[in-house]
Protein backbone atom coordinates (compact mmCIF):
# COMPACT_ATOMS: atom_id res chain seq x y z
CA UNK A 1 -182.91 88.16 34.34
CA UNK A 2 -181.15 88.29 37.87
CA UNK A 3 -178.63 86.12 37.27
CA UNK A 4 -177.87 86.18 33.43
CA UNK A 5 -177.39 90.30 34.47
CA UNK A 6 -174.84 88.79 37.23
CA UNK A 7 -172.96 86.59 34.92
CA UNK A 8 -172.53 89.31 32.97
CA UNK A 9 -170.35 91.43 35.45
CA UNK A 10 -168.41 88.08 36.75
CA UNK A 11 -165.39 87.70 36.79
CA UNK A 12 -164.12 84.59 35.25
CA UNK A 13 -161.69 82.55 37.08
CA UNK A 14 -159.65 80.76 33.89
CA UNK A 15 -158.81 82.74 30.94
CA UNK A 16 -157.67 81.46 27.74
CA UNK A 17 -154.71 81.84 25.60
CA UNK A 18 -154.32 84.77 23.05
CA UNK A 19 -152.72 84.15 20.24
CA UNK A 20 -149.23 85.48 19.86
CA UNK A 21 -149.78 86.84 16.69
CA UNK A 22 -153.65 88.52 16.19
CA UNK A 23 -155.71 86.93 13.04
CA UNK A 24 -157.39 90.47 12.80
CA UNK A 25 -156.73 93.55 14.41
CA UNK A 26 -158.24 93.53 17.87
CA UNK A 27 -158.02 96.26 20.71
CA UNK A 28 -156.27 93.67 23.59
CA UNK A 29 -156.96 96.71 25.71
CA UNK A 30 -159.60 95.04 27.44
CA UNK A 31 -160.09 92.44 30.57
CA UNK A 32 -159.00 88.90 30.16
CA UNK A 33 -161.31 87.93 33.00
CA UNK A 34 -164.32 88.98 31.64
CA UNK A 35 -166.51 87.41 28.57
CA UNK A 36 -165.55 90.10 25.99
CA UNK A 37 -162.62 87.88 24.43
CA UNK A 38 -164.26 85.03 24.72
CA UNK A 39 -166.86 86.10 22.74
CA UNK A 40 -163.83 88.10 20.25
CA UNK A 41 -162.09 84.45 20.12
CA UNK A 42 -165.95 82.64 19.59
CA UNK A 43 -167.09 84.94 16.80
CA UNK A 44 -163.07 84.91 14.96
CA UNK A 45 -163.65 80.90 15.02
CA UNK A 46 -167.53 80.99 13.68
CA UNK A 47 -166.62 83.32 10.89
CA UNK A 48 -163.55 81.28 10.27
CA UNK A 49 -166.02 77.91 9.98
CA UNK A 50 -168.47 79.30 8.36
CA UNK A 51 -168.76 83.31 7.38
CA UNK A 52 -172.84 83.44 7.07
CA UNK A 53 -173.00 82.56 10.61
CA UNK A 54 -175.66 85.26 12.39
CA UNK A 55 -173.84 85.14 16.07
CA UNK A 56 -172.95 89.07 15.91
CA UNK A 57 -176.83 89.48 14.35
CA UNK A 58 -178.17 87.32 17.72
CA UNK A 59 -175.57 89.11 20.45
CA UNK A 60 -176.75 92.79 19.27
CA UNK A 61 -180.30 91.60 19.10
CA UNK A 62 -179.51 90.29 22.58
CA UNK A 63 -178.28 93.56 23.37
CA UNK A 64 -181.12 95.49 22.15
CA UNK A 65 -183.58 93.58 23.79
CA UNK A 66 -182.35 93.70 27.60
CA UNK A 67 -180.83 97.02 27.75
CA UNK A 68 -180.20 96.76 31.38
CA UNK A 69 -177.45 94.78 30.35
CA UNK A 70 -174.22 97.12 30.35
CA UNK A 71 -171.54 95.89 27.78
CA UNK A 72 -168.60 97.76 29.37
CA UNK A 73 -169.55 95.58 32.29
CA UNK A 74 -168.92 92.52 30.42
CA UNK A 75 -165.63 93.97 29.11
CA UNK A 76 -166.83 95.24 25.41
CA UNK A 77 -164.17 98.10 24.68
CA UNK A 78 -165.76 101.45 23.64
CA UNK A 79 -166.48 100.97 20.26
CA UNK A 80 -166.84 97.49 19.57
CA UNK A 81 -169.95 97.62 17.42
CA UNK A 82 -167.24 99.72 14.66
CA UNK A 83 -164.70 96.58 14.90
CA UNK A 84 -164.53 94.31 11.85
CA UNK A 85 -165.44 91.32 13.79
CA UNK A 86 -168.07 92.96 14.96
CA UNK A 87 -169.82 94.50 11.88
């Protein structure tokens, strides 16, 4: 629990490339360094491959279960649950 709780609040060194032009409209308010839109940029790409994938089901589960976890540590904007990539 330990470390999955530090990887949560690490910074990561390499970000990747937004697109120019957003597929949906996401809140780019939030820290490139940290695994929020990775996860944005995961679940756009599993819902564009296949849209009865559970991933959001299994991250709030996730959630739910360790609540020691913070979210706003790992970047999630205020919110994010009411986002339509997120519902």
């Amino acid at each position: 629990m330990k470390k999955y709780f530090y990887f949560c609040n690490k910074l990561l060194e390499s970000s990747h490339q937004l697109p120019a032009e957003q597929p949906t409209r996401w809140d780019f308010s939030f820290n490139p360094n940290k695994i929020y839109p990775q996860l944005c940029c995961l679940v756009y790409w599993l819902n564009a491959i296949d849209r009865q994938n559970n991933c959001v089901a299994e991250l709030k589960t996730l959630l739910l279960k360790y609540p020691i976890v913070n979210p706003s540590a790992m970047g999630f904007t205020s919110g994010w649950e009411q986002e339509d990539l997120w519902k």
